[in-house]
Protein backbone atom coordinates (compact mmCIF):
# COMPACT_ATOMS: atom_id res chain seq x y z
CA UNK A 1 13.48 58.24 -46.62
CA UNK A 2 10.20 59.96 -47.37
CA UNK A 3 7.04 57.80 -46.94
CA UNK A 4 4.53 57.35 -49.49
CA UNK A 5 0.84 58.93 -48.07
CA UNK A 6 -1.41 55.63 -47.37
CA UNK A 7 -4.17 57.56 -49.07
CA UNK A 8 -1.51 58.31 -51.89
CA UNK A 9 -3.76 57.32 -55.26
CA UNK A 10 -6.99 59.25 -54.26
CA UNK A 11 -4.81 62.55 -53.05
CA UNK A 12 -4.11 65.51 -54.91
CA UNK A 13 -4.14 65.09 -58.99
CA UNK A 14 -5.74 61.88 -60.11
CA UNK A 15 -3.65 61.72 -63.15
CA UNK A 16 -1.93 59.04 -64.60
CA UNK A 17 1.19 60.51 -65.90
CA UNK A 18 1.22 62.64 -62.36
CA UNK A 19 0.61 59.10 -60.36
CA UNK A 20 3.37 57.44 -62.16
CA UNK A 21 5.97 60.24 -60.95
CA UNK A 22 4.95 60.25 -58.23
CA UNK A 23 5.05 56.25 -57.51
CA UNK A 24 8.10 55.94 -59.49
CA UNK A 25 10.25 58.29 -57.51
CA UNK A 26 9.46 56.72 -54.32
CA UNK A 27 10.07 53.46 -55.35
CA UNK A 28 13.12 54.04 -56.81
CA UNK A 29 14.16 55.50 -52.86
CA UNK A 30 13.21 51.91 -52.03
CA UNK A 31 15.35 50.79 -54.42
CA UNK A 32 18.00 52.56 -52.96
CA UNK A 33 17.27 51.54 -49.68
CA UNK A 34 17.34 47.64 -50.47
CA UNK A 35 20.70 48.38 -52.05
CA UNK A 36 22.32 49.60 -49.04
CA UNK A 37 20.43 46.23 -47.58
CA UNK A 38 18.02 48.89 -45.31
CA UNK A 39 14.94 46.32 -45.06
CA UNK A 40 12.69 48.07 -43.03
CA UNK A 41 10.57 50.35 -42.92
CA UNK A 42 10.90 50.14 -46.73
CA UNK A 43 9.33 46.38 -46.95
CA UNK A 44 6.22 46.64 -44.60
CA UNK A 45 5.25 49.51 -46.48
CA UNK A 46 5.62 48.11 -49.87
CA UNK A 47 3.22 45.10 -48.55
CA UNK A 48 0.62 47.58 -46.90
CA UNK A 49 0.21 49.18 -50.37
CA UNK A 50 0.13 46.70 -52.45
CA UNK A 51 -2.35 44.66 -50.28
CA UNK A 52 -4.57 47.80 -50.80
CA UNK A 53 -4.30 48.52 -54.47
CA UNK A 54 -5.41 44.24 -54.33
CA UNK A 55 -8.42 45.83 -52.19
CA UNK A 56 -9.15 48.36 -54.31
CA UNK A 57 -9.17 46.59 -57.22
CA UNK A 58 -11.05 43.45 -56.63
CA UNK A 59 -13.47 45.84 -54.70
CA UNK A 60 -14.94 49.28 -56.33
CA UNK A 61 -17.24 50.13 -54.29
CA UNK A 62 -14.70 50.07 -51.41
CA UNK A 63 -12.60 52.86 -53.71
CA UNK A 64 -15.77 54.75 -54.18
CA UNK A 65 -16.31 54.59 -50.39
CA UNK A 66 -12.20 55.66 -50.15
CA UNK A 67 -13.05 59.28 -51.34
CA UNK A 68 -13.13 62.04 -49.77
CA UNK A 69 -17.05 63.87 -49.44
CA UNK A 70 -17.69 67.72 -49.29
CA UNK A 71 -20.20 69.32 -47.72
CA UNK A 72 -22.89 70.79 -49.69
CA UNK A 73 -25.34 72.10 -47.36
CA UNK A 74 -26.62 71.75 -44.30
CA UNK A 75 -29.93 71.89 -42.53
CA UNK A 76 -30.48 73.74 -39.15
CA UNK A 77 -33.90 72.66 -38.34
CA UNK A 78 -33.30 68.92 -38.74
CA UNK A 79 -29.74 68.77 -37.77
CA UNK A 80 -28.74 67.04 -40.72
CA UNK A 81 -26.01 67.79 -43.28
CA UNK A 82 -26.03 66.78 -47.08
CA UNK A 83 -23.05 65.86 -48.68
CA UNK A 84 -21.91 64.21 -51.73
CA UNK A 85 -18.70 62.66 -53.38
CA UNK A 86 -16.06 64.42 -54.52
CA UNK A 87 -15.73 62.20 -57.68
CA UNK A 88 -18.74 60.97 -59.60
CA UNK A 89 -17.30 61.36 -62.78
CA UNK A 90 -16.84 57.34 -64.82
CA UNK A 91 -14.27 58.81 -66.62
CA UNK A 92 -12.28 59.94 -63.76
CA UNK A 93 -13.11 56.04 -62.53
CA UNK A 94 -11.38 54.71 -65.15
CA UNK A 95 -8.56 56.97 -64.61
CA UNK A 96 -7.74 55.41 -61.14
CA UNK A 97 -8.31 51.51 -62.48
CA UNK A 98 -5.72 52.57 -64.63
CA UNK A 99 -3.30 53.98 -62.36
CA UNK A 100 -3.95 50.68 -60.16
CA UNK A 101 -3.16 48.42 -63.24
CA UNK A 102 -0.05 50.41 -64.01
CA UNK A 103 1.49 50.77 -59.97
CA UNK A 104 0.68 46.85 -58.87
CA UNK A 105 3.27 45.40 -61.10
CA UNK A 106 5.78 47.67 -60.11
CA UNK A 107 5.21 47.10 -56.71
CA UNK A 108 5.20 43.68 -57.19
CA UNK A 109 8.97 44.25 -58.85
CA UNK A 110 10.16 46.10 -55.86
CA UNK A 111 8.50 43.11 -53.53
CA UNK A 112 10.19 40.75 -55.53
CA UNK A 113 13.83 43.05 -54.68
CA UNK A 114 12.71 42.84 -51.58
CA UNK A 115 12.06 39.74 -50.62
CA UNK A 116 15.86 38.62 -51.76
CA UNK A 117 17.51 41.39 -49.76
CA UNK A 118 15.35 39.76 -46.81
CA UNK A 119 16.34 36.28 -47.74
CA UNK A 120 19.98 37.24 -48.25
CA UNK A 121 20.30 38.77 -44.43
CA UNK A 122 18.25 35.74 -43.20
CA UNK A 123 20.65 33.67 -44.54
CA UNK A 124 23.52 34.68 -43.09
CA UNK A 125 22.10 34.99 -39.18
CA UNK A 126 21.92 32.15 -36.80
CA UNK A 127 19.52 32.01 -33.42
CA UNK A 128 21.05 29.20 -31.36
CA UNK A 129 19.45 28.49 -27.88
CA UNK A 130 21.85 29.31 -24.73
CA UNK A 131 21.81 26.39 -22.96
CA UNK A 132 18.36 24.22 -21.82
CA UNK A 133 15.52 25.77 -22.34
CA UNK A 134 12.85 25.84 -20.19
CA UNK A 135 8.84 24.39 -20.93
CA UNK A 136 7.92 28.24 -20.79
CA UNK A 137 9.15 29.86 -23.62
CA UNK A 138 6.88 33.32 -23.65
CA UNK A 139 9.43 35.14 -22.31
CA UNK A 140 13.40 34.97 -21.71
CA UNK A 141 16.20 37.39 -23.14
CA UNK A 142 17.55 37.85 -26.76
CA UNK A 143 21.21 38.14 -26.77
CA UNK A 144 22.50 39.70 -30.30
CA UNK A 145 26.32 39.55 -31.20
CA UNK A 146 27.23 43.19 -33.37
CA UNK A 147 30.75 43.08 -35.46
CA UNK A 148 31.37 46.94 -35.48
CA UNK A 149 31.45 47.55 -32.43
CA UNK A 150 32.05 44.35 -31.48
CA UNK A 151 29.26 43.75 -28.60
CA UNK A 152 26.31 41.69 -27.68
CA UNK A 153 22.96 43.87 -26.96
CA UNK A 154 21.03 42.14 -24.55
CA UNK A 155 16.95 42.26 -24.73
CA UNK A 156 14.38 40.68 -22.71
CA UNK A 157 11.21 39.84 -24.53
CA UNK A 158 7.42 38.50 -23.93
CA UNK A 159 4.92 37.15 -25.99
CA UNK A 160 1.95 38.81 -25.49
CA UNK A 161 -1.73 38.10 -26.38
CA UNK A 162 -4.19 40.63 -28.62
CA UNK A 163 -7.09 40.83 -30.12
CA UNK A 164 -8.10 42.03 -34.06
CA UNK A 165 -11.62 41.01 -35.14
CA UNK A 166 -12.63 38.39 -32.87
CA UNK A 167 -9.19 36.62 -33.50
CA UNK A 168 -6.55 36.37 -31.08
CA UNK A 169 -3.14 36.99 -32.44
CA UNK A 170 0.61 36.86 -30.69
CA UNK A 171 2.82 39.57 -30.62
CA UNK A 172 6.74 39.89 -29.64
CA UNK A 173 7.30 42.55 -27.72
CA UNK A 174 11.04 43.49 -26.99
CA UNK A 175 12.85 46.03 -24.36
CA UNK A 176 16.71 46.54 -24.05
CA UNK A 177 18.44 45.26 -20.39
CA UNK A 178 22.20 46.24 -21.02
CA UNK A 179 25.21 46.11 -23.95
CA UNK A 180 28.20 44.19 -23.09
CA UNK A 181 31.22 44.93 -25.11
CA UNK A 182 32.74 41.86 -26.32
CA UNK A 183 35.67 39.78 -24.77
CA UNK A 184 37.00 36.84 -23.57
CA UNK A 185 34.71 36.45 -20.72
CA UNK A 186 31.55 37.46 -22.39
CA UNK A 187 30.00 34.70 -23.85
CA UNK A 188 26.32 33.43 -24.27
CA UNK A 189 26.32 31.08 -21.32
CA UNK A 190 28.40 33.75 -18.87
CA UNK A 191 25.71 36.41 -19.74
CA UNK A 192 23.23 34.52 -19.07
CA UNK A 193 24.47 33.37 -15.85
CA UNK A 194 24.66 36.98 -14.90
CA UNK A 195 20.66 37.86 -16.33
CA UNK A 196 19.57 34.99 -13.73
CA UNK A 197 21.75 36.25 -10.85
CA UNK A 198 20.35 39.40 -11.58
CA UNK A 199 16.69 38.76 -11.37
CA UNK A 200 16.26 35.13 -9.21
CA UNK A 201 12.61 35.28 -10.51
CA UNK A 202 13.88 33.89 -13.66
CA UNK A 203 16.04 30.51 -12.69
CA UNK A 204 16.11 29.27 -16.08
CA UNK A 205 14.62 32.24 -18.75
CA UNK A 206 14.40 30.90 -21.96
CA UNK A 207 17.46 32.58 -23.87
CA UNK A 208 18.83 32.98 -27.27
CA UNK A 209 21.78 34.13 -29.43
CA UNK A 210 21.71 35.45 -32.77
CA UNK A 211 24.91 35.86 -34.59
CA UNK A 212 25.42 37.18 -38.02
CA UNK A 213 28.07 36.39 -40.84
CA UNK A 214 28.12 39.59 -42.31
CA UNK A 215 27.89 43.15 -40.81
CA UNK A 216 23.86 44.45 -41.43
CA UNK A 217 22.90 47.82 -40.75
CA UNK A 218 21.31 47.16 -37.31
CA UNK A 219 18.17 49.50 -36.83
CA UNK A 220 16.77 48.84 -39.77
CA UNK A 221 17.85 45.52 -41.17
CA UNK A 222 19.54 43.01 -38.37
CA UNK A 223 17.38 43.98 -35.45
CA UNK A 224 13.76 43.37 -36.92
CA UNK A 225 14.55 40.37 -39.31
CA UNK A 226 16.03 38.82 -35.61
CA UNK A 227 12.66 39.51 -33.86
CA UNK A 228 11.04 38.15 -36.42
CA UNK A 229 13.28 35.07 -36.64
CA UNK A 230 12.82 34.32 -32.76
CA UNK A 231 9.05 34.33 -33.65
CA UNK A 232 9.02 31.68 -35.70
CA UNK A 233 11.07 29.82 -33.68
CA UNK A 234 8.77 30.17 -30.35
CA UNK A 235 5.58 29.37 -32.58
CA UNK A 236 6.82 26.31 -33.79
């Protein structure tokens, strides 16, 4: 699917009509994509840019600032360059406020499409705990069971600490250990009697199984609405 520039509204022709083709055929790829229940990337964009038109629009000065400047001459002696706005025109102003006013309620549509797809797959998948878990819970393994082909994708994971602004914030990061094909043996509690044979560092890692009802595409649907499911579980 072809992404949307993040700069999209103040590139190329500031038109109207020309800004409503354009955002109308990429949403309507979204559209396709939430059909086929494809989540991701198609959601995280649609909240980046509609947090921004929000920006933009409770904030002008910020989409004056947003433009682009050229240069318009430049002085040797003093090392200094001039340059000036692309757009100074109010007309041209009022031109953008009205693309804004015309793309955030269609975003807010496909948001709304989205949001159900996302609900729909949460649903329908269960994280379970794999036996006791331990006091330490920022980091352990993330078994997930597949229906075609029937296996269970093993993952460790960590929480990790960063920093945005002065705030701290946690993060989930994941990495794949090893895919088991599914049988009578393999179950939750034999796998993970095998990860802590494997690696004696880890008596008891904190582990969990998700399961789904339904088949999701994996990659772009199953995986990352699990990882974000196990998140909310470990913050709470």
């Amino acid at each position: 699917m072809k992404r949307l520039s993040k700069n999209w509204l103040t590139e190329d022709l500031i038109d109207l009509e020309y800004k409503q083709y354009m955002l109308l055929a990429w949403l309507a790829d979204v559209h396709e994509q939430f059909d086929k229940q494809l989540v991701y990337p198609s959601l995280e964009e649609l909240i980046s840019h509609y947090r921004n038109l929000i920006t933009l629009k409770d904030n002008t000065d910020f989409l004056y600032r947003s433009f682009p400047e050229k240069l318009m001459s430049v002085d040797i002696t003093n090392l200094r360059s001039g340059y000036e706005k692309v757009i100074k025109d109010d007309q041209l102003m009022e031109e953008i406020k009205q693309i804004i006013a015309y793309s955030i309620p269609q975003f807010e549509s496909r948001l709304e499409e989205g949001k159900v797809v996302y609900n729909y797959v949460e649903q329908n998948l269960h994280l379970e705990p794999v036996g006791l878990l331990p006091l330490t819970k920022d980091w352990g393994y993330l078994l997930i069971e597949l229906h075609e082909p029937r296996e269970t994708r093993v993952y460790g994971y960590e929480l990790k600490l960063f920093e945005d602004s002065g705030e701290q914030f946690r993060s989930l990061h994941t990495y794949p250990v090893k895919t088991l094909s599914n049988n009578y043996i393999v179950n939750p509690t034999s796998i993970k009697l095998e990860l802590i044979r494997e690696n004696s560092q880890l008596p008891n890692p904190a582990t969990f199984v998700m399961h789904s009802e339904l088949p999701f595409p994996f990659e772009q649907t199953y995986f990352p609405i699990a990882k974000r499911m196990l998140m909310k579980t470990l913050s709470q």
